[in-house]
C-alpha atoms as a PDB file:
ATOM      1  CA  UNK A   1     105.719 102.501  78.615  1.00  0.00           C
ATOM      2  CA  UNK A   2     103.141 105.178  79.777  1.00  0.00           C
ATOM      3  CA  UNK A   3      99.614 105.237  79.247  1.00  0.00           C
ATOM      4  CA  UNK A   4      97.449 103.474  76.135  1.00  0.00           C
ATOM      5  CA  UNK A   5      94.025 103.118  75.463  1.00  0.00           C
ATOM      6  CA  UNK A   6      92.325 100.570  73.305  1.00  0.00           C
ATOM      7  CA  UNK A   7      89.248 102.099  73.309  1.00  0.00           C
ATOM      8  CA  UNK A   8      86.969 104.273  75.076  1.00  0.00           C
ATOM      9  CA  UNK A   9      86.458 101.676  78.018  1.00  0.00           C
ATOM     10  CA  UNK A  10      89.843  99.951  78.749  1.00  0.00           C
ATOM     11  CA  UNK A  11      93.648 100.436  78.831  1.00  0.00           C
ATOM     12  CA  UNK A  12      96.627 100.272  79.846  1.00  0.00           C
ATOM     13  CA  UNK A  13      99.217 101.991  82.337  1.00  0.00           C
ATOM     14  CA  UNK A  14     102.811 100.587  81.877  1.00  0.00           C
ATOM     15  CA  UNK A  15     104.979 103.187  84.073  1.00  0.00           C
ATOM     16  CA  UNK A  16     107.718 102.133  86.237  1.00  0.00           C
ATOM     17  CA  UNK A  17     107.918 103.034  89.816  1.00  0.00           C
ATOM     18  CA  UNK A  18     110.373 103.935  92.412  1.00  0.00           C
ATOM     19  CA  UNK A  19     111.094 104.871  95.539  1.00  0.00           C
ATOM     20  CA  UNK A  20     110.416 109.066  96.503  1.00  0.00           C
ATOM     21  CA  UNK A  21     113.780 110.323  97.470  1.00  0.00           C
ATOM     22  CA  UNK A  22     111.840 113.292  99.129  1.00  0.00           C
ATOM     23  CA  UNK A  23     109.013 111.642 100.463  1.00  0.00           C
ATOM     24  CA  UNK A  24     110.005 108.392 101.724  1.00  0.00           C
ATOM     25  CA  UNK A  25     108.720 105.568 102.051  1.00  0.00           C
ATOM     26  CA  UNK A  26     106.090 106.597  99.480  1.00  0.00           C
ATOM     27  CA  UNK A  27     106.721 105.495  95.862  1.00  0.00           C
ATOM     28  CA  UNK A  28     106.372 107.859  92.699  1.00  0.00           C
ATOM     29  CA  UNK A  29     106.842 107.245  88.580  1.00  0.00           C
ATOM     30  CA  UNK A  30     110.331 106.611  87.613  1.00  0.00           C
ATOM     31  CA  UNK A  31     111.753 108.746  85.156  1.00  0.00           C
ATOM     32  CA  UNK A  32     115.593 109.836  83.592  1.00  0.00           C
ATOM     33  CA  UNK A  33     115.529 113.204  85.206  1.00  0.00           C
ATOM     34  CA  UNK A  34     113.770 112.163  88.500  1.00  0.00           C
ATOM     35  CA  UNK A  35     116.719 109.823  88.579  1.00  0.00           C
ATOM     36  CA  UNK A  36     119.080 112.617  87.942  1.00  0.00           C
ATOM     37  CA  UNK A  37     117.581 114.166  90.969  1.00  0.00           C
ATOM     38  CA  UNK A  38     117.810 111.196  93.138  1.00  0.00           C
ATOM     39  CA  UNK A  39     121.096 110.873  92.777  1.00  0.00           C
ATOM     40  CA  UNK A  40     122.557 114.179  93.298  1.00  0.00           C
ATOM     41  CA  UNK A  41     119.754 114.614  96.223  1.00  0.00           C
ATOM     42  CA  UNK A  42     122.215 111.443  97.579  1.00  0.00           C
ATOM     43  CA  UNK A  43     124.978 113.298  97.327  1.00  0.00           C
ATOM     44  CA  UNK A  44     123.747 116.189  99.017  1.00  0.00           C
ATOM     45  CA  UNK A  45     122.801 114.383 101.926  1.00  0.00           C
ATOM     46  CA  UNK A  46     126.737 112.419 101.688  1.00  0.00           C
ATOM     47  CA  UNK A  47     127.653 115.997 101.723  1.00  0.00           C
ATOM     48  CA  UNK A  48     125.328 116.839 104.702  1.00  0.00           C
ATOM     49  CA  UNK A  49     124.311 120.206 102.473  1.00  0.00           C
ATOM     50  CA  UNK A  50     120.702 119.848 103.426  1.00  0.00           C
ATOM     51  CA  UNK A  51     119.359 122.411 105.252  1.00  0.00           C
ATOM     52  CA  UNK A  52     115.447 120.665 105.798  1.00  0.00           C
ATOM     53  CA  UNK A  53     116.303 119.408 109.344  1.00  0.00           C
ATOM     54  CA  UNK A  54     113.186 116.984 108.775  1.00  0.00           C
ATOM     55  CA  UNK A  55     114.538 114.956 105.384  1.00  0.00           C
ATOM     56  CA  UNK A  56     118.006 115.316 106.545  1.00  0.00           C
ATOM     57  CA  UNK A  57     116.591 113.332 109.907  1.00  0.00           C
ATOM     58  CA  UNK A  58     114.615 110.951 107.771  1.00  0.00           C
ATOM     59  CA  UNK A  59     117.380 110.356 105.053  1.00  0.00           C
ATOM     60  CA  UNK A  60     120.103 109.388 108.073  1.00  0.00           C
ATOM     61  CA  UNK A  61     118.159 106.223 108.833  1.00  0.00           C
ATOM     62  CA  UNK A  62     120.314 103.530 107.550  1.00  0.00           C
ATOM     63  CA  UNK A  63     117.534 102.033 105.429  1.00  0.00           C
ATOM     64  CA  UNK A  64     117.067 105.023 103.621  1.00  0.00           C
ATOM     65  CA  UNK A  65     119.732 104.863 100.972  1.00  0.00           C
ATOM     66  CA  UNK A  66     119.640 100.912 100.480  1.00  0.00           C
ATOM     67  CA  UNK A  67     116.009 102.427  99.981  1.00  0.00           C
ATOM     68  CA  UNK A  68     115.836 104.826  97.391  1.00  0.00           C
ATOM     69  CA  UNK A  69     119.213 103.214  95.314  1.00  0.00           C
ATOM     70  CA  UNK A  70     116.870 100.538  94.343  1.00  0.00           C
ATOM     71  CA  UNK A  71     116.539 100.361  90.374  1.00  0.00           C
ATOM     72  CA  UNK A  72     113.064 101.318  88.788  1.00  0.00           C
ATOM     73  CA  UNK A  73     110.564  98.465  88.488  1.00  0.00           C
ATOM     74  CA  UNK A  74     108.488  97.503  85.695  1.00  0.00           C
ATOM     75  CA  UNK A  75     104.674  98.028  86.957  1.00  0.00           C
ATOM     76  CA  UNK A  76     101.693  96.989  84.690  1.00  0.00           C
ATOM     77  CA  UNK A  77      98.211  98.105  85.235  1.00  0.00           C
ATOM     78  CA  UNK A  78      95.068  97.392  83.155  1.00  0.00           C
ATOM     79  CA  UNK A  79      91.884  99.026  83.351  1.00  0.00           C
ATOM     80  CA  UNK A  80      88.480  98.617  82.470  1.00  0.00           C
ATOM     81  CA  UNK A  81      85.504 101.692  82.644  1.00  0.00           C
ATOM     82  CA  UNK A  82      82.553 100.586  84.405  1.00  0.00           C
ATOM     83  CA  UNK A  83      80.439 103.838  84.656  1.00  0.00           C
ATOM     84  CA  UNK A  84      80.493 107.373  85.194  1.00  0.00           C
ATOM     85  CA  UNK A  85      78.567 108.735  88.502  1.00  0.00           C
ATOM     86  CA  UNK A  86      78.544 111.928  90.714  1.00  0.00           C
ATOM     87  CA  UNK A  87      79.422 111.796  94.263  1.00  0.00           C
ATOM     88  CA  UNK A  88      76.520 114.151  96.432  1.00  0.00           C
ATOM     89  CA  UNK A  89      74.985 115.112  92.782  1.00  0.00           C
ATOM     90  CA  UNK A  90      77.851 117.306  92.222  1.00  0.00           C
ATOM     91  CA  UNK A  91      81.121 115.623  91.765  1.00  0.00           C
ATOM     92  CA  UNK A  92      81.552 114.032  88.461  1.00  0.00           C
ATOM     93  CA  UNK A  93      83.939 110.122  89.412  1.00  0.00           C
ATOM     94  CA  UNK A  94      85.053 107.478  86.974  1.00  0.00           C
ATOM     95  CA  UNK A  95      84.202 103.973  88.362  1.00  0.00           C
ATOM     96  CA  UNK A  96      87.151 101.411  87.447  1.00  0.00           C
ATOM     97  CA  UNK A  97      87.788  97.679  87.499  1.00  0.00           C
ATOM     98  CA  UNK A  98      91.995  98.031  87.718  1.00  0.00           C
ATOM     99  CA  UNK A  99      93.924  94.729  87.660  1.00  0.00           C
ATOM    100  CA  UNK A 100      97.673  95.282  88.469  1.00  0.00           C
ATOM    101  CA  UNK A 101      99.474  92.882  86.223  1.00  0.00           C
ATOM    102  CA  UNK A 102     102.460  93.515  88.564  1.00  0.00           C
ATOM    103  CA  UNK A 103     102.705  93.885  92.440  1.00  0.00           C
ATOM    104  CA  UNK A 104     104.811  97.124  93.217  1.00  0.00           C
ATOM    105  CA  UNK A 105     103.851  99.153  96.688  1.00  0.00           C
ATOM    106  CA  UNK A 106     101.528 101.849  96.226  1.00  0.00           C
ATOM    107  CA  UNK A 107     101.161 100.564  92.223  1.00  0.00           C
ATOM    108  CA  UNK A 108      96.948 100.852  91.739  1.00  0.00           C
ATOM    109  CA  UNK A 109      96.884 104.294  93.396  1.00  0.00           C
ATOM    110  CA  UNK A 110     100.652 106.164  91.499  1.00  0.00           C
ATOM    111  CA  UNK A 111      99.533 104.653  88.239  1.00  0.00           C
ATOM    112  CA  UNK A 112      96.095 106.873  88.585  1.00  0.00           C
ATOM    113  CA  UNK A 113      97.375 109.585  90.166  1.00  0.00           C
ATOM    114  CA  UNK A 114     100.154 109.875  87.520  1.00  0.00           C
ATOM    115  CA  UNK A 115      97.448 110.219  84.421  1.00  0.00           C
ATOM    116  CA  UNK A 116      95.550 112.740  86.361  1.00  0.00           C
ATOM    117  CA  UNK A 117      92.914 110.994  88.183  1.00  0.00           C
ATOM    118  CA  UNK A 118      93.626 110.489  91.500  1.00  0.00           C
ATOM    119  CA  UNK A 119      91.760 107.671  93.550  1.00  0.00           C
ATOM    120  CA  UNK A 120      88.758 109.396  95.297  1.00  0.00           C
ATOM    121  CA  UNK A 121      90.128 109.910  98.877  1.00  0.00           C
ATOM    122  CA  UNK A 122      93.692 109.087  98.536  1.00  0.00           C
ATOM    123  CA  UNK A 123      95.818 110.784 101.393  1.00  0.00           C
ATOM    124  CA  UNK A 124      98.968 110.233 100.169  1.00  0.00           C
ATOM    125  CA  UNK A 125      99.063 111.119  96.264  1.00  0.00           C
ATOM    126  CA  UNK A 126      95.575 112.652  95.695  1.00  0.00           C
ATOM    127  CA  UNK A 127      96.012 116.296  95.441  1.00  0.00           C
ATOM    128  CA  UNK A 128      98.093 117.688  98.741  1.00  0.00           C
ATOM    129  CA  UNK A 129      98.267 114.171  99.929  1.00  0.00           C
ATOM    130  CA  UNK A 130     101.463 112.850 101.997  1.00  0.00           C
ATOM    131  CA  UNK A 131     103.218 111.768  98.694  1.00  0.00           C
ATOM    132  CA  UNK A 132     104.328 113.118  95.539  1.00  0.00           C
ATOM    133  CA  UNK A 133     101.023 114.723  93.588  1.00  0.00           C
ATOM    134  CA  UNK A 134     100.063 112.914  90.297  1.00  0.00           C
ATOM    135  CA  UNK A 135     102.913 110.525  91.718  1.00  0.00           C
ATOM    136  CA  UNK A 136     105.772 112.758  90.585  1.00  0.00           C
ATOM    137  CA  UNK A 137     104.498 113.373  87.613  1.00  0.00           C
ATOM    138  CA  UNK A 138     107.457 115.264  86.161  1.00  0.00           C
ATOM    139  CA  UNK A 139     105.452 118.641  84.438  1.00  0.00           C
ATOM    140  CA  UNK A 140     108.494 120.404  83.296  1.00  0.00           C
ATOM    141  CA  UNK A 141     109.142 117.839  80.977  1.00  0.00           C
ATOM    142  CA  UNK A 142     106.247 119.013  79.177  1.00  0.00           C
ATOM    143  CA  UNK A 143     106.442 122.888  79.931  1.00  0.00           C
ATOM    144  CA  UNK A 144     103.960 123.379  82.461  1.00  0.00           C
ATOM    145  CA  UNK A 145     104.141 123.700  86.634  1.00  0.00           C
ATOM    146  CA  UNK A 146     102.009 121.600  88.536  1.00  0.00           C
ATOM    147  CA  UNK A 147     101.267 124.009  91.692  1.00  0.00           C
ATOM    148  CA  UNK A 148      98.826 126.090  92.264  1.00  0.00           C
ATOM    149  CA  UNK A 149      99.728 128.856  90.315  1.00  0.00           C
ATOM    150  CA  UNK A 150     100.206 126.168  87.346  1.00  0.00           C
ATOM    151  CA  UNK A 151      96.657 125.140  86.982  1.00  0.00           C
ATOM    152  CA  UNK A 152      96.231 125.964  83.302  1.00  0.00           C
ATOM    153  CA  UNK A 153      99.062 123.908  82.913  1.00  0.00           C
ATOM    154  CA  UNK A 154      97.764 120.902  84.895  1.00  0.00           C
ATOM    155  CA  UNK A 155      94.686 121.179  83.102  1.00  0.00           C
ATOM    156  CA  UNK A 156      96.976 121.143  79.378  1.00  0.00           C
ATOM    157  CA  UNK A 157      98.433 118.223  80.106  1.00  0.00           C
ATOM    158  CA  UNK A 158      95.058 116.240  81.609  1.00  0.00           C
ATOM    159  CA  UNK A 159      92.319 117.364  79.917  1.00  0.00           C
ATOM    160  CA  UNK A 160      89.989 115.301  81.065  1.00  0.00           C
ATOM    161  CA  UNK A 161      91.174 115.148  84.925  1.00  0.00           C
ATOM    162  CA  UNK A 162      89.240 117.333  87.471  1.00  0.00           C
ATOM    163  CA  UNK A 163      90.255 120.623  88.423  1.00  0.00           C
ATOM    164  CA  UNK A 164      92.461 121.361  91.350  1.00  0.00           C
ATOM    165  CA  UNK A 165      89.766 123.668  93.306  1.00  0.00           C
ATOM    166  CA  UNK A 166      87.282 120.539  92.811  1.00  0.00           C
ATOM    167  CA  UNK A 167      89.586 117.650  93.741  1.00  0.00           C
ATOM    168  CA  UNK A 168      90.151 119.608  96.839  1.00  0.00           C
ATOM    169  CA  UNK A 169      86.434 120.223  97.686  1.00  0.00           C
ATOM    170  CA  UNK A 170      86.229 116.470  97.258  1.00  0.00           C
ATOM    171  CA  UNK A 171      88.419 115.460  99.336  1.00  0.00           C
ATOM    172  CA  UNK A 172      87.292 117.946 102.269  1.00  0.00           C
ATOM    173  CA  UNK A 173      83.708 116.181 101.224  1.00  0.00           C
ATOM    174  CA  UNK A 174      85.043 112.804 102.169  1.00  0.00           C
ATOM    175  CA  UNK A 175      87.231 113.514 105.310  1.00  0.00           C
ATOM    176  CA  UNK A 176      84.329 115.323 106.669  1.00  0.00           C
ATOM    177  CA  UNK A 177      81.588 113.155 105.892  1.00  0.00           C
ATOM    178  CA  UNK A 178      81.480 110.674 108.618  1.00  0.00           C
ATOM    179  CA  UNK A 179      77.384 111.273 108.338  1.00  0.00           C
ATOM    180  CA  UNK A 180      76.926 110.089 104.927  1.00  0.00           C
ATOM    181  CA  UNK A 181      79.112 106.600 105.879  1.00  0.00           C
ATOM    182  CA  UNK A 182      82.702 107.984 103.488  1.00  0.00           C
ATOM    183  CA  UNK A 183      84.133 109.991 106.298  1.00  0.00           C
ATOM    184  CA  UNK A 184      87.903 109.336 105.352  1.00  0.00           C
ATOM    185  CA  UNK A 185      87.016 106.460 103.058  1.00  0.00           C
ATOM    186  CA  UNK A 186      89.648 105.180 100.211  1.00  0.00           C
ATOM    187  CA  UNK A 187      87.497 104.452  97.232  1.00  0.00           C
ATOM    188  CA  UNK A 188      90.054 101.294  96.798  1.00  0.00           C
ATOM    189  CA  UNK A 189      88.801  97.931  97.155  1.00  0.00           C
ATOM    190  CA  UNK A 190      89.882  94.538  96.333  1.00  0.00           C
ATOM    191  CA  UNK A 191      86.530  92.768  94.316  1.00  0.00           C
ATOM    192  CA  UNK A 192      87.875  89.579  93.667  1.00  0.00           C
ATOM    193  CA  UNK A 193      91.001  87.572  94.531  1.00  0.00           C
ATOM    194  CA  UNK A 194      91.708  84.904  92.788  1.00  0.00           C
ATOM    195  CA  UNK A 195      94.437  81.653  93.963  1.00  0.00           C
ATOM    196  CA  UNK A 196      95.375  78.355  93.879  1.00  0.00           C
ATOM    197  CA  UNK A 197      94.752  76.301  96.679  1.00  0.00           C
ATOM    198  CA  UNK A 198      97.534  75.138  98.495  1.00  0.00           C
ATOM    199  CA  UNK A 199      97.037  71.674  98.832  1.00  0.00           C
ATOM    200  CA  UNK A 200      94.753  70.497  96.469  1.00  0.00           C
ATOM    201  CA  UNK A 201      95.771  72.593  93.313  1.00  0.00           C
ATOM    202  CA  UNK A 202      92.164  73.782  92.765  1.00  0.00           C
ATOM    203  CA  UNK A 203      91.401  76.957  91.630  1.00  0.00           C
ATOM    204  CA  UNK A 204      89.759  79.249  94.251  1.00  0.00           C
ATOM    205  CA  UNK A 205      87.928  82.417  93.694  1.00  0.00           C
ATOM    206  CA  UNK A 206      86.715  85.366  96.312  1.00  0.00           C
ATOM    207  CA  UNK A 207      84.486  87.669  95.988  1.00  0.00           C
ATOM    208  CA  UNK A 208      83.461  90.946  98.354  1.00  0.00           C
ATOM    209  CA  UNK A 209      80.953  94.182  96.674  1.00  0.00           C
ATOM    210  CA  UNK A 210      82.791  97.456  97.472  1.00  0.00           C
ATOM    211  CA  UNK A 211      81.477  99.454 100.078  1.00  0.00           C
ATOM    212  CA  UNK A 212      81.142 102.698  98.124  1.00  0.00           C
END
């Protein structure tokens, strides 16, 4: 698994995904140790030894373990370059055509955000989103950090990914910019969709331009 690239245009992102223990009901990339964690985080809570009043709440539903016990499920993603263009003449973004080869929650938007480039406005695992950043991206498994006083470190292991400082100007540039029509806008949109038709058998094909 993990990421490969034919070429300087397309690729592939074969990473498994699973439920986040710690942010539920977000998803994040699967990994031995992040399964480690999960299940002694389990037994913590069977234990009632955790002190965040918040998780501890969230993690007594009686979905949550049925949740988050689930096994790790294969997720496919293939991606093709389309161009390279600046949002407000300043930030440099990656234009994508991503087809996800499997259908796992969240799967487009973890698989990006796990190889360092975040979709452009995502809330949940862009940087200091609602989920796991770089969807769990496990950094200690290859020496660095991943906060903020980790930087160098984030910027080792994704060369090519923007900096922290800029991702977060970004973002602030998109929640707050209603006037320029991408106030809160997820630069994630589905081009074509493709099916069967339900009677006939025919092949049917739809079609939309993205709005950004």
């Amino acid at each position: 698994g993990g990421f490969r690239g034919s070429g300087a245009l397309e690729g592939t992102i074969e990473v498994d995904l699973v439920r986040d223990w710690n942010k539920p009901p977000f998803m994040r990339i699967a990994a031995p140790s992040l399964q480690q964690q999960t299940q002694e985080q389990t037994n913590d809570d069977d234990d009632n030894n955790n002190t965040d009043k918040e998780l501890q709440s969230r993690r007594q539903h009686k979905g949550y373990h049925k949740m988050i016990n689930k096994a790790a499920k294969p997720s496919l993603t293939t991606f093709t370059i389309l161009s390279y263009e600046y949002i407000n003449n300043t930030y440099p973004v990656t234009r994508m055509e991503l087809v996800p080869h499997t259908g796992r929650t969240h799967q487009l938007r973890v698989h990006c955000a796990c190889i360092g480039h975040p979709i452009v406005g995502d809330d949940i695992y862009g940087v200091d989103g609602d989920g796991s950043m770089y969807g769990g991206f496990d950094f200690e498994s290859v020496g660095g950090g991943g906060g903020d006083n980790n930087n160098n470190k984030v910027e080792d292991v994704f060369p090519c990914s923007m900096s922290l400082k800029m991702q977060r100007e970004l973002d602030t540039f998109i929640r707050d910019g209603e006037e320029k029509g991408m106030g809160g806008l997820l630069c994630l949109h589905a081009k074509e969709l493709s099916i069967y038709h339900p009677y006939t058998g025919a092949p049917m094909t739809f079609t939309s331009k993205a709005p950004f």
